[in-house]
PDB file of N, CA and C in Angstrom:
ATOM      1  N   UNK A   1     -69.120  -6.132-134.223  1.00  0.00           N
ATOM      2  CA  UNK A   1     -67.957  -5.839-133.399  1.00  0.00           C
ATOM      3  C   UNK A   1     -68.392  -4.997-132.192  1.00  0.00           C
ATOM      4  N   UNK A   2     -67.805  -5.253-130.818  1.00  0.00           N
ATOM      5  CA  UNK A   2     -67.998  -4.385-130.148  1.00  0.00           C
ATOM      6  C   UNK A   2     -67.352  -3.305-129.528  1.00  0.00           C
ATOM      7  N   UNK A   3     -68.221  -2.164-128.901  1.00  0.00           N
ATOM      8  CA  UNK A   3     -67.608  -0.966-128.797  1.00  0.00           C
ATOM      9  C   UNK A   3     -66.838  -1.094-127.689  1.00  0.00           C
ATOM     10  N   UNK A   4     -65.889  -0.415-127.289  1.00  0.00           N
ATOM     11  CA  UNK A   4     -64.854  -0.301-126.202  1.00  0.00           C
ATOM     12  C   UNK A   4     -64.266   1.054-125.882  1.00  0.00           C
ATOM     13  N   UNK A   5     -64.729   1.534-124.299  1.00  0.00           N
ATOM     14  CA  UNK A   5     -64.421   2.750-124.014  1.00  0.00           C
ATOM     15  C   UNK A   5     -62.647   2.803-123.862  1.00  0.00           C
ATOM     16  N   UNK A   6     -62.159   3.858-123.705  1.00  0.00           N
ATOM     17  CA  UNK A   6     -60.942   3.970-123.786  1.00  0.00           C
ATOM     18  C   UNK A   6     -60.311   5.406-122.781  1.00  0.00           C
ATOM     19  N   UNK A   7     -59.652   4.770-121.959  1.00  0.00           N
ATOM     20  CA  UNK A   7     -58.861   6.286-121.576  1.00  0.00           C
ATOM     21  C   UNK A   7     -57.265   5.846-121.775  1.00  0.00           C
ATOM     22  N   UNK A   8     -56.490   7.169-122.339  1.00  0.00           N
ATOM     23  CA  UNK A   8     -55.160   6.543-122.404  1.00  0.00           C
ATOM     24  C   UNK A   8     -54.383   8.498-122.323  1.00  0.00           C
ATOM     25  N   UNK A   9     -53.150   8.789-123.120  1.00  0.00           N
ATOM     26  CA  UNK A   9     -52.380   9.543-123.042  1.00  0.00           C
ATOM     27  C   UNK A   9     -51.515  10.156-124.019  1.00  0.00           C
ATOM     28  N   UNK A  10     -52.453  11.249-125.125  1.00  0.00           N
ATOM     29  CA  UNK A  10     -52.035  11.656-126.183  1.00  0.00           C
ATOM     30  C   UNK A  10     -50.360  12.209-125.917  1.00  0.00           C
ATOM     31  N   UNK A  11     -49.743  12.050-127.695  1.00  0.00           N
ATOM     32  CA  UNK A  11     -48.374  12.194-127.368  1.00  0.00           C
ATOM     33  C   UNK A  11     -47.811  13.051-126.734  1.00  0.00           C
ATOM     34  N   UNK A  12     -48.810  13.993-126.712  1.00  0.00           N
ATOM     35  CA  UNK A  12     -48.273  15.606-125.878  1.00  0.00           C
ATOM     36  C   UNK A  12     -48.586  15.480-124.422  1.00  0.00           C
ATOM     37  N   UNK A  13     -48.683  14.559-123.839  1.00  0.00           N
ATOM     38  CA  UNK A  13     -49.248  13.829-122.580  1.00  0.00           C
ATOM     39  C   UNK A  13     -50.895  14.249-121.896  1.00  0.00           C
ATOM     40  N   UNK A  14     -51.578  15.135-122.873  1.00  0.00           N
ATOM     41  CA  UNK A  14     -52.796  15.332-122.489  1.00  0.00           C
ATOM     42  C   UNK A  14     -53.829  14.169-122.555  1.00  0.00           C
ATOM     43  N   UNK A  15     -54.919  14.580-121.103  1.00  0.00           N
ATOM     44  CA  UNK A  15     -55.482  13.032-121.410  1.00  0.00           C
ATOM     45  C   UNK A  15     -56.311  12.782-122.292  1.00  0.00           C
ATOM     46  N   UNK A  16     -56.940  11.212-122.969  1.00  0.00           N
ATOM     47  CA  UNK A  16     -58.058  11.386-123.831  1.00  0.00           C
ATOM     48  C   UNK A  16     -58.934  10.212-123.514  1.00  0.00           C
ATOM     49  N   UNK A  17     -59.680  10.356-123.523  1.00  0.00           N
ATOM     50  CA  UNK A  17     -60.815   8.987-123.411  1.00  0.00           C
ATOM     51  C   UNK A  17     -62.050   9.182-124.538  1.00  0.00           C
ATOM     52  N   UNK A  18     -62.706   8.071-124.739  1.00  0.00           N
ATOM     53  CA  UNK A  18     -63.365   8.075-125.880  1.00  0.00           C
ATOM     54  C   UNK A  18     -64.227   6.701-126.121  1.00  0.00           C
ATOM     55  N   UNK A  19     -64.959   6.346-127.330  1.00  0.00           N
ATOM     56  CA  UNK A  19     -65.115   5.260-127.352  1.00  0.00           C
ATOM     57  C   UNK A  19     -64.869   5.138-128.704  1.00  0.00           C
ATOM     58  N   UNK A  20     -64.401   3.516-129.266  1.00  0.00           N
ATOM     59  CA  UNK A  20     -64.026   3.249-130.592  1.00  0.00           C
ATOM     60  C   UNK A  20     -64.389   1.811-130.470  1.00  0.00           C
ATOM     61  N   UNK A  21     -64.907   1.118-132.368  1.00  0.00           N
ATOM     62  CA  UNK A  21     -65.327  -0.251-132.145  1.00  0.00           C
ATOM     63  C   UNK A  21     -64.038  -0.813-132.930  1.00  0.00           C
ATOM     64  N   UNK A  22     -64.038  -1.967-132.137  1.00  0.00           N
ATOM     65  CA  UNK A  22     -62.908  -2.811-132.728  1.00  0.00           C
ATOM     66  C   UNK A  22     -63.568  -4.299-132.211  1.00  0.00           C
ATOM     67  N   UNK A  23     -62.946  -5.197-132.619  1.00  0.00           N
ATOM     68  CA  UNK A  23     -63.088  -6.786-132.731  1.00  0.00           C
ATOM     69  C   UNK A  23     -62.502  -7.107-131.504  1.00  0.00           C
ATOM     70  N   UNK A  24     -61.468  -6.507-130.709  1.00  0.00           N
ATOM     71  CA  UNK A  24     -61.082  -6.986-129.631  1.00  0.00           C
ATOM     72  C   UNK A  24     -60.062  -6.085-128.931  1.00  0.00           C
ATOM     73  N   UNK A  25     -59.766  -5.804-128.019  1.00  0.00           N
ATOM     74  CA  UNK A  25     -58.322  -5.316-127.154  1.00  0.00           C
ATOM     75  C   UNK A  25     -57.328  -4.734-127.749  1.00  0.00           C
ATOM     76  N   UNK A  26     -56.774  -6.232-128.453  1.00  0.00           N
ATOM     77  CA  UNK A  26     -55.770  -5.932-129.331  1.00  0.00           C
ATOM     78  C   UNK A  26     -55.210  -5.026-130.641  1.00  0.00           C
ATOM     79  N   UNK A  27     -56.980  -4.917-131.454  1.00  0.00           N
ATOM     80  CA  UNK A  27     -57.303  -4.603-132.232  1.00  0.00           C
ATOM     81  C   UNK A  27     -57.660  -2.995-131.876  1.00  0.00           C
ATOM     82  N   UNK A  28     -57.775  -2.717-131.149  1.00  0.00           N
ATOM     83  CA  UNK A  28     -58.560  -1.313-130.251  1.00  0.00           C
ATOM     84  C   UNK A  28     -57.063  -0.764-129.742  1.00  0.00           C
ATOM     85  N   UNK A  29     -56.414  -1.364-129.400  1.00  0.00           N
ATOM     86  CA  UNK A  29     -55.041  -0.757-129.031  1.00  0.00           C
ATOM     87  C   UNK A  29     -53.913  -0.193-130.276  1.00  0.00           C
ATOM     88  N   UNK A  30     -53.983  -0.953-131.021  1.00  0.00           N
ATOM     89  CA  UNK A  30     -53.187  -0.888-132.369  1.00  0.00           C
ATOM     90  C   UNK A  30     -54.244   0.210-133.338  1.00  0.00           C
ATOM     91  N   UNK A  31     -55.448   0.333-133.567  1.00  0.00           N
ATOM     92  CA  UNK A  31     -56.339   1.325-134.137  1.00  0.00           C
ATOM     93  C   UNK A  31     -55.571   2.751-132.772  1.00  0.00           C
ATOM     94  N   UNK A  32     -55.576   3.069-131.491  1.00  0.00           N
ATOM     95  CA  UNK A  32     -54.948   4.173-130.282  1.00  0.00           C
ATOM     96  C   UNK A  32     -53.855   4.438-130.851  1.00  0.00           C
ATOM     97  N   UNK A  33     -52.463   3.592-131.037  1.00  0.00           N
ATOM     98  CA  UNK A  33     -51.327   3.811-131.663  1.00  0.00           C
ATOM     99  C   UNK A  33     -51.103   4.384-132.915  1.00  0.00           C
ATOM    100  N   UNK A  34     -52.235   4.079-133.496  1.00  0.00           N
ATOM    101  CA  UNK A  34     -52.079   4.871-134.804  1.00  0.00           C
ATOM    102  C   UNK A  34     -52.742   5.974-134.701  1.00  0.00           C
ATOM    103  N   UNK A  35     -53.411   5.993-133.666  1.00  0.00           N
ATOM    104  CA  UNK A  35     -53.469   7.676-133.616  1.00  0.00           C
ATOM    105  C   UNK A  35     -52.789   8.547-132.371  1.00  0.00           C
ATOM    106  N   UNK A  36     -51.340   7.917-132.126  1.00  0.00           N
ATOM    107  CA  UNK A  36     -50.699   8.499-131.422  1.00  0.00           C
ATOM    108  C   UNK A  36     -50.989   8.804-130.192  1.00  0.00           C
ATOM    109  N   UNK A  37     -51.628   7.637-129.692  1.00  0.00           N
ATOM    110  CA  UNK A  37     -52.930   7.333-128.002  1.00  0.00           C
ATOM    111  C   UNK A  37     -52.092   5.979-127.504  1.00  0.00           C
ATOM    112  N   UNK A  38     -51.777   6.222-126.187  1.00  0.00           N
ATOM    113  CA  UNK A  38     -51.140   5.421-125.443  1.00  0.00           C
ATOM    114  C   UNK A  38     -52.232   4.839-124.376  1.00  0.00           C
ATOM    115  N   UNK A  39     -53.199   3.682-124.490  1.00  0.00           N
ATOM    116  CA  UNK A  39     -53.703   3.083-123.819  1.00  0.00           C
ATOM    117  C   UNK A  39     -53.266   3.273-122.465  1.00  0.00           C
ATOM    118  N   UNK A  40     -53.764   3.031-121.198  1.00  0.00           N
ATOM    119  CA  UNK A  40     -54.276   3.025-120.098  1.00  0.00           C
ATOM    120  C   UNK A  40     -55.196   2.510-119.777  1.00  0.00           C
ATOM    121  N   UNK A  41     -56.226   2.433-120.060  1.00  0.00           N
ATOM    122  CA  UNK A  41     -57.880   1.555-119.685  1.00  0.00           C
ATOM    123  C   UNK A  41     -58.209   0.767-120.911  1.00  0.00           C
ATOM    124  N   UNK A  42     -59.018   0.105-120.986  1.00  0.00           N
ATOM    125  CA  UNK A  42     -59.973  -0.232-122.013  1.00  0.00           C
ATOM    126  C   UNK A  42     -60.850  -1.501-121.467  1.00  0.00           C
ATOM    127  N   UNK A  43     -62.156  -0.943-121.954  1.00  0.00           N
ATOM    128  CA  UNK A  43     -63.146  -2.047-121.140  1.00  0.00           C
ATOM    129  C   UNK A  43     -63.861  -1.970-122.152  1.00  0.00           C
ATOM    130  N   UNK A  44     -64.880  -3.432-122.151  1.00  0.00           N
ATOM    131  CA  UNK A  44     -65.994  -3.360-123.486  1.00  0.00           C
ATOM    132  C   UNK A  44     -67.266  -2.787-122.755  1.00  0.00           C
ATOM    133  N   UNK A  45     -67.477  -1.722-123.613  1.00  0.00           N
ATOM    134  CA  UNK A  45     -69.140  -1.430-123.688  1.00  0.00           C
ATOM    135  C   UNK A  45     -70.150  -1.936-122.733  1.00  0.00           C
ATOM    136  N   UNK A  46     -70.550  -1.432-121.769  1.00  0.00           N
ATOM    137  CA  UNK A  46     -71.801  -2.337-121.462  1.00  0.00           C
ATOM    138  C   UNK A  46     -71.308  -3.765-120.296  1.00  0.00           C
ATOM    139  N   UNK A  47     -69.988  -3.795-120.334  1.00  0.00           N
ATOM    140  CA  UNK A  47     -69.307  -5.135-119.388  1.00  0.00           C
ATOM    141  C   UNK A  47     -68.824  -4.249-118.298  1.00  0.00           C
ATOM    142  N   UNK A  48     -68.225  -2.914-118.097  1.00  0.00           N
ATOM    143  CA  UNK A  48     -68.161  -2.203-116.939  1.00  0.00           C
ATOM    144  C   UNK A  48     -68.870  -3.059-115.850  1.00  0.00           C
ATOM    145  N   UNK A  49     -67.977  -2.947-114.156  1.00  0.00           N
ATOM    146  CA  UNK A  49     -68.335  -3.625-113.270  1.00  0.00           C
ATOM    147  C   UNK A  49     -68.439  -2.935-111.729  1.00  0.00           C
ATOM    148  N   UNK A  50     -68.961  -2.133-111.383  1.00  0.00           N
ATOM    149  CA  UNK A  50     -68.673  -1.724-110.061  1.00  0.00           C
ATOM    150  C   UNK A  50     -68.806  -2.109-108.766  1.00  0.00           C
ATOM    151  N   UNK A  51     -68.627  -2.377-107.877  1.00  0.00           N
ATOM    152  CA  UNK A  51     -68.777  -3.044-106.787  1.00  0.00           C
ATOM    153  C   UNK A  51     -69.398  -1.852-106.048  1.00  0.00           C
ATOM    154  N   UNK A  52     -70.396  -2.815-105.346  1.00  0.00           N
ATOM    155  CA  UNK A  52     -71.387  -1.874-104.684  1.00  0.00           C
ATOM    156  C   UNK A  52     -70.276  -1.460-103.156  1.00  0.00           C
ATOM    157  N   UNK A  53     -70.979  -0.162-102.970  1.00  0.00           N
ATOM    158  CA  UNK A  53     -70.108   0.089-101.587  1.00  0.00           C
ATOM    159  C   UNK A  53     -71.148   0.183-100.462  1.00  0.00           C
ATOM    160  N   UNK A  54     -71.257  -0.118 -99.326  1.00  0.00           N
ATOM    161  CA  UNK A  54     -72.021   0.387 -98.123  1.00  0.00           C
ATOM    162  C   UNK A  54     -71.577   0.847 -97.169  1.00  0.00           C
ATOM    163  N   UNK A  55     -72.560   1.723 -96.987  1.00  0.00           N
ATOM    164  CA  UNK A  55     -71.966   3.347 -95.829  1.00  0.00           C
ATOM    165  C   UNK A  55     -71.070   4.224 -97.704  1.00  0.00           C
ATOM    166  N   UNK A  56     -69.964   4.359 -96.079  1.00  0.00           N
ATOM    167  CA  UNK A  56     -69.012   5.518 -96.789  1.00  0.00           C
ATOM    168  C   UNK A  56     -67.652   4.963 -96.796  1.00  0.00           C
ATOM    169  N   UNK A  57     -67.492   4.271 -96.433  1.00  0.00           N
ATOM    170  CA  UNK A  57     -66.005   3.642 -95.433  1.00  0.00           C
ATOM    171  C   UNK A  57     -65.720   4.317 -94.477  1.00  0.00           C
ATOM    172  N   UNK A  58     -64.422   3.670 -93.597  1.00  0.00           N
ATOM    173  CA  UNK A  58     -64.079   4.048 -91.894  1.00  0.00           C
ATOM    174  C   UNK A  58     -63.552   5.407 -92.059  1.00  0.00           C
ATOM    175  N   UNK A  59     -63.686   6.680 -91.532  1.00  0.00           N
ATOM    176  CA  UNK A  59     -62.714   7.535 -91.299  1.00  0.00           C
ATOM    177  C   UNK A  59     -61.665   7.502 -90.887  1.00  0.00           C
ATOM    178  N   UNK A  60     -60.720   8.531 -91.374  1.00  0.00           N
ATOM    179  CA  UNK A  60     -59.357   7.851 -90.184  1.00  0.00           C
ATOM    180  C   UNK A  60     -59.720   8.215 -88.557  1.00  0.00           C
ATOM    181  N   UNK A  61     -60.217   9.224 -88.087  1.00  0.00           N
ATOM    182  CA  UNK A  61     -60.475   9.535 -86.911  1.00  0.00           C
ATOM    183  C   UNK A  61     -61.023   8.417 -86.428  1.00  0.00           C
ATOM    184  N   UNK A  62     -62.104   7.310 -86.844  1.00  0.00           N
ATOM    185  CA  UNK A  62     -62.854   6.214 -86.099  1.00  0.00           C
ATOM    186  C   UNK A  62     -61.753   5.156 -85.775  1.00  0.00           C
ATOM    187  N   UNK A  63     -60.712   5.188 -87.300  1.00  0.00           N
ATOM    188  CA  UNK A  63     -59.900   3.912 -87.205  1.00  0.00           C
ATOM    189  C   UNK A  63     -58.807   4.172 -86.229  1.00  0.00           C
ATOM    190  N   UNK A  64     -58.476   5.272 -86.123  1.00  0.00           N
ATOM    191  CA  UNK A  64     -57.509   5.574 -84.824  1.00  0.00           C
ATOM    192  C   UNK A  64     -58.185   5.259 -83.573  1.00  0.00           C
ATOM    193  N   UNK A  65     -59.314   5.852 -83.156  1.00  0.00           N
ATOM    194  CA  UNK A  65     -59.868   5.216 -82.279  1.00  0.00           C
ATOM    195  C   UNK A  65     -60.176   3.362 -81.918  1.00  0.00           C
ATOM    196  N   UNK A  66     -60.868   3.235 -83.358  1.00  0.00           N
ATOM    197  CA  UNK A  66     -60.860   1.406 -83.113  1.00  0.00           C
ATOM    198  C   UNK A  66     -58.963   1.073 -82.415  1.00  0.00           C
ATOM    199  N   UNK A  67     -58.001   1.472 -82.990  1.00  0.00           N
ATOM    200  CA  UNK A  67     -57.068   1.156 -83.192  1.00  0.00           C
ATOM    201  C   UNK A  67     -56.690   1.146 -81.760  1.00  0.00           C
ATOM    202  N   UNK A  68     -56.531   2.350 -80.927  1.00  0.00           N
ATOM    203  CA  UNK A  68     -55.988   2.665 -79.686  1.00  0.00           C
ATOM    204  C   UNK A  68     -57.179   1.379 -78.798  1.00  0.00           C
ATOM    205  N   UNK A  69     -58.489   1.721 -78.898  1.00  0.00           N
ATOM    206  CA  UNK A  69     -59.352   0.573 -78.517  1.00  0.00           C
ATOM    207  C   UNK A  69     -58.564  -1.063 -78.088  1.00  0.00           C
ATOM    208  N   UNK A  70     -58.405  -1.316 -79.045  1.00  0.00           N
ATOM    209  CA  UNK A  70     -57.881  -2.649 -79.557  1.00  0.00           C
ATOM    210  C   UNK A  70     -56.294  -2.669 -78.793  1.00  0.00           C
ATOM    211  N   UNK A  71     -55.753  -1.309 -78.491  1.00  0.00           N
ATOM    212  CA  UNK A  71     -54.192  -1.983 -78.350  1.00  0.00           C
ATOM    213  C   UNK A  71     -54.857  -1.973 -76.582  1.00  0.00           C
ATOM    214  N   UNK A  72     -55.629  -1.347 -75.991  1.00  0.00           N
ATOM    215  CA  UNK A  72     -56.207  -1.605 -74.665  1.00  0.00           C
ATOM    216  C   UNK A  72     -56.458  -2.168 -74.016  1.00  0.00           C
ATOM    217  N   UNK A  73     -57.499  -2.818 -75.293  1.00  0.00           N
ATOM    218  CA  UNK A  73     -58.151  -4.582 -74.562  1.00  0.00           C
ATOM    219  C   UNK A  73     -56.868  -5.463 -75.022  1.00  0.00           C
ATOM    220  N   UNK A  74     -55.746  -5.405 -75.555  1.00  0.00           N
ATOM    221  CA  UNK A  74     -54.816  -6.383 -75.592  1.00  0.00           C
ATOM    222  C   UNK A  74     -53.907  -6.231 -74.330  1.00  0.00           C
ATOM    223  N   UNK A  75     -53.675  -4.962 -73.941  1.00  0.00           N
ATOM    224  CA  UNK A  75     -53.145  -4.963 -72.633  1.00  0.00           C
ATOM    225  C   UNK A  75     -53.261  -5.235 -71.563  1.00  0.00           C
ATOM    226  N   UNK A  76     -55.134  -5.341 -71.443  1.00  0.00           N
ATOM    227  CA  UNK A  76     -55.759  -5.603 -70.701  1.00  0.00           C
ATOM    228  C   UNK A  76     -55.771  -7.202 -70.128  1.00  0.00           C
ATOM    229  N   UNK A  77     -55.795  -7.843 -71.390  1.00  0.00           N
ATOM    230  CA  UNK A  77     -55.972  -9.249 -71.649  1.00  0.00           C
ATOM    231  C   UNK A  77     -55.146  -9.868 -70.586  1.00  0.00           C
ATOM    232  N   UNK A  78     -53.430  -9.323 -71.201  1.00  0.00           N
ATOM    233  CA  UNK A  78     -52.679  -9.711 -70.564  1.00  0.00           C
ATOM    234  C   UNK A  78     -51.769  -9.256 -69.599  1.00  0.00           C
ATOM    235  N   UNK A  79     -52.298  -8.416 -68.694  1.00  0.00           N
ATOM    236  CA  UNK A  79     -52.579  -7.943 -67.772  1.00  0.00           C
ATOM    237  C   UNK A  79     -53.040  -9.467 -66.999  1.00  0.00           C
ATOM    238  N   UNK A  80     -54.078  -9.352 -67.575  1.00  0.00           N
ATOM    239  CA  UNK A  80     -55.184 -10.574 -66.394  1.00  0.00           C
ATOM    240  C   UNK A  80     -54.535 -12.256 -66.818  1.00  0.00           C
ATOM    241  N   UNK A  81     -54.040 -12.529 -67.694  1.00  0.00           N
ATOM    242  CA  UNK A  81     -53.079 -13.423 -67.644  1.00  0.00           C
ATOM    243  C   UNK A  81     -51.479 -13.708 -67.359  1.00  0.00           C
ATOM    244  N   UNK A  82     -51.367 -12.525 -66.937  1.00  0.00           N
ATOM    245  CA  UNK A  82     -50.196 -12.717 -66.065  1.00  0.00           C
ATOM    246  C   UNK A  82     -50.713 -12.833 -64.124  1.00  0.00           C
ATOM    247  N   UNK A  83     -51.875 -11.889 -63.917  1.00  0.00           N
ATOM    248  CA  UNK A  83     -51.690 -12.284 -62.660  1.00  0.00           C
ATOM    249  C   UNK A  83     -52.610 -13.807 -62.569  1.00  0.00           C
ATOM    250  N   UNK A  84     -53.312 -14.349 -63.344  1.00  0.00           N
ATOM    251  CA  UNK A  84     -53.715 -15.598 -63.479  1.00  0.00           C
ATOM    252  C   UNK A  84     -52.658 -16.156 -62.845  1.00  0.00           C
ATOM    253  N   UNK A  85     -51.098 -16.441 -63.693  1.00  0.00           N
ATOM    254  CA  UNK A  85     -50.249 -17.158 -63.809  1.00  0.00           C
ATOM    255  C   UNK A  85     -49.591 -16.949 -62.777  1.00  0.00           C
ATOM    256  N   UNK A  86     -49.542 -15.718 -61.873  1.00  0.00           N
ATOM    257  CA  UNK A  86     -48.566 -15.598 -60.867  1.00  0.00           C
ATOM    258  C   UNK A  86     -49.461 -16.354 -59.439  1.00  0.00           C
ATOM    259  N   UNK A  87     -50.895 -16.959 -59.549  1.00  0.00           N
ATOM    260  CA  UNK A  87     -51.483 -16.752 -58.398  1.00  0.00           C
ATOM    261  C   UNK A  87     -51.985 -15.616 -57.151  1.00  0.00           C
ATOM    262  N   UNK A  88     -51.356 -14.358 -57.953  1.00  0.00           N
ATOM    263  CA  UNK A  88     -51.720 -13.380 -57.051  1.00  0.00           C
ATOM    264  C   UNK A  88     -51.818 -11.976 -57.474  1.00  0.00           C
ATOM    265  N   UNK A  89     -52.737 -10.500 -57.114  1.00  0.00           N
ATOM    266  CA  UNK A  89     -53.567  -9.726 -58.091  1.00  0.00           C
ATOM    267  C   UNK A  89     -52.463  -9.209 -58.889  1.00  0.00           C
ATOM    268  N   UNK A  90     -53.117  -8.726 -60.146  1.00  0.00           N
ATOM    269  CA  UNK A  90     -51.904  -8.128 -61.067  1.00  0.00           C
ATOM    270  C   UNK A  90     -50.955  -7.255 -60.573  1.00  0.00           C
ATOM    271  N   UNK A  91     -49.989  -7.210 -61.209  1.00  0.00           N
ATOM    272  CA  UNK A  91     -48.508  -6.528 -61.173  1.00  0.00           C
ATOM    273  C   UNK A  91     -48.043  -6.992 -59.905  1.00  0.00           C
ATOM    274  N   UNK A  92     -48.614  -7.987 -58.751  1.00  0.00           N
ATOM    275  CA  UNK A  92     -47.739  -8.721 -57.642  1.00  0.00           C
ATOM    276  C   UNK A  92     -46.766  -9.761 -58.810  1.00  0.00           C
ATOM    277  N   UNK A  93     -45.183  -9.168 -58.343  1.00  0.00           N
ATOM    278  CA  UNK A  93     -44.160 -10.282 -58.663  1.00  0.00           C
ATOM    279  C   UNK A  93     -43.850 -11.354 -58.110  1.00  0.00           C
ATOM    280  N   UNK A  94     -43.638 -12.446 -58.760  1.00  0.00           N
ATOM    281  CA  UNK A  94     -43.324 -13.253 -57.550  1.00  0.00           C
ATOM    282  C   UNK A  94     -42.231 -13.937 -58.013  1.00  0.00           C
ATOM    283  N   UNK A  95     -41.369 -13.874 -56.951  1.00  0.00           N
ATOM    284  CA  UNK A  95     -39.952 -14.743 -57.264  1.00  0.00           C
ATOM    285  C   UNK A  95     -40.083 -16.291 -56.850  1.00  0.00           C
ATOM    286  N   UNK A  96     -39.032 -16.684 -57.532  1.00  0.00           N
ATOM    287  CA  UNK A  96     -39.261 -18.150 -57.511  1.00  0.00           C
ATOM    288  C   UNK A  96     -37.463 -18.652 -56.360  1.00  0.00           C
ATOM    289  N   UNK A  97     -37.896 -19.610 -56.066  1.00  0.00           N
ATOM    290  CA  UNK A  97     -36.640 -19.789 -54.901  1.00  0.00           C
ATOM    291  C   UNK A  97     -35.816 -20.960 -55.660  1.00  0.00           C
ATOM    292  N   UNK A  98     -34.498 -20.354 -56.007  1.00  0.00           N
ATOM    293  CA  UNK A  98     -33.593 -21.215 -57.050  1.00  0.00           C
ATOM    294  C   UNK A  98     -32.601 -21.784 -55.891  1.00  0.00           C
ATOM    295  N   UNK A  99     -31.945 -22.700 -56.391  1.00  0.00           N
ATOM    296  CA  UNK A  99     -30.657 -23.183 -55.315  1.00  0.00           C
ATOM    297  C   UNK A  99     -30.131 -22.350 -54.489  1.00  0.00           C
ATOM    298  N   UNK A 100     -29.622 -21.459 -55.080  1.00  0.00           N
ATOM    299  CA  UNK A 100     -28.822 -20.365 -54.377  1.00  0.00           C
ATOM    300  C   UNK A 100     -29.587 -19.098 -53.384  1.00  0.00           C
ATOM    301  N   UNK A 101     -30.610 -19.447 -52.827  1.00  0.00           N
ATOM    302  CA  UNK A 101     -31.710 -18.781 -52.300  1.00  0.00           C
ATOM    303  C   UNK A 101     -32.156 -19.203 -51.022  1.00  0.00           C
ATOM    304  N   UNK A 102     -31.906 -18.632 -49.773  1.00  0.00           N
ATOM    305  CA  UNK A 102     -32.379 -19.492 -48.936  1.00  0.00           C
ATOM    306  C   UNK A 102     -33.567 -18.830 -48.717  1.00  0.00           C
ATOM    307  N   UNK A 103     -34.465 -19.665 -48.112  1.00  0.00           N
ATOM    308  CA  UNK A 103     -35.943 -19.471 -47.408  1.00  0.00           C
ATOM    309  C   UNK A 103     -36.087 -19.390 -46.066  1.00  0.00           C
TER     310      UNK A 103
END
């Protein structure tokens, strides 16, 4: 049978973790209950899985920066596709001559 670590939440709500062998999950949970242990975790022995990390992750200070970055070059973008579209340098408006408009 194999062993299976355990963290869960004695009745007095203090925590407990441990290891105990049982045949399976089920069997490992119902052995906790009878000793008045409210599961939370349980993993088998030796199958634990961690995912590797690289670096440290983003700070928030960098991601605010990426962030403001990013809303910049989007302004920027379209910025330069509007005066694309108008034919003439950015922020020139150009009106368009409707019926009611003389020239």
């Amino acid at each position: 049978m194999p062993d299976y670590k355990y963290q869960g939440t004695s009745r007095s709500g203090g925590s407990v973790s441990g290891v105990m062998t049982a045949s399976n999950k089920t069997e490992l949970a119902s052995l906790l209950k009878r000793q008045q242990i409210t599961a939370t975790k349980m993993t088998e022995k030796g199958k634990e899985f961690n995912m590797p990390t690289f670096g440290g992750g983003v700070k928030a200070k960098e991601l605010a920066i990426l962030r403001a970055s990013s809303r910049h070059d989007r302004r920027r973008s379209a910025a330069r596709s509007v005066s694309r579209d108008s034919g003439g340098p950015a922020g020139e408006q150009v009106l368009s001559k409707g019926p009611d408009r003389d020239a």
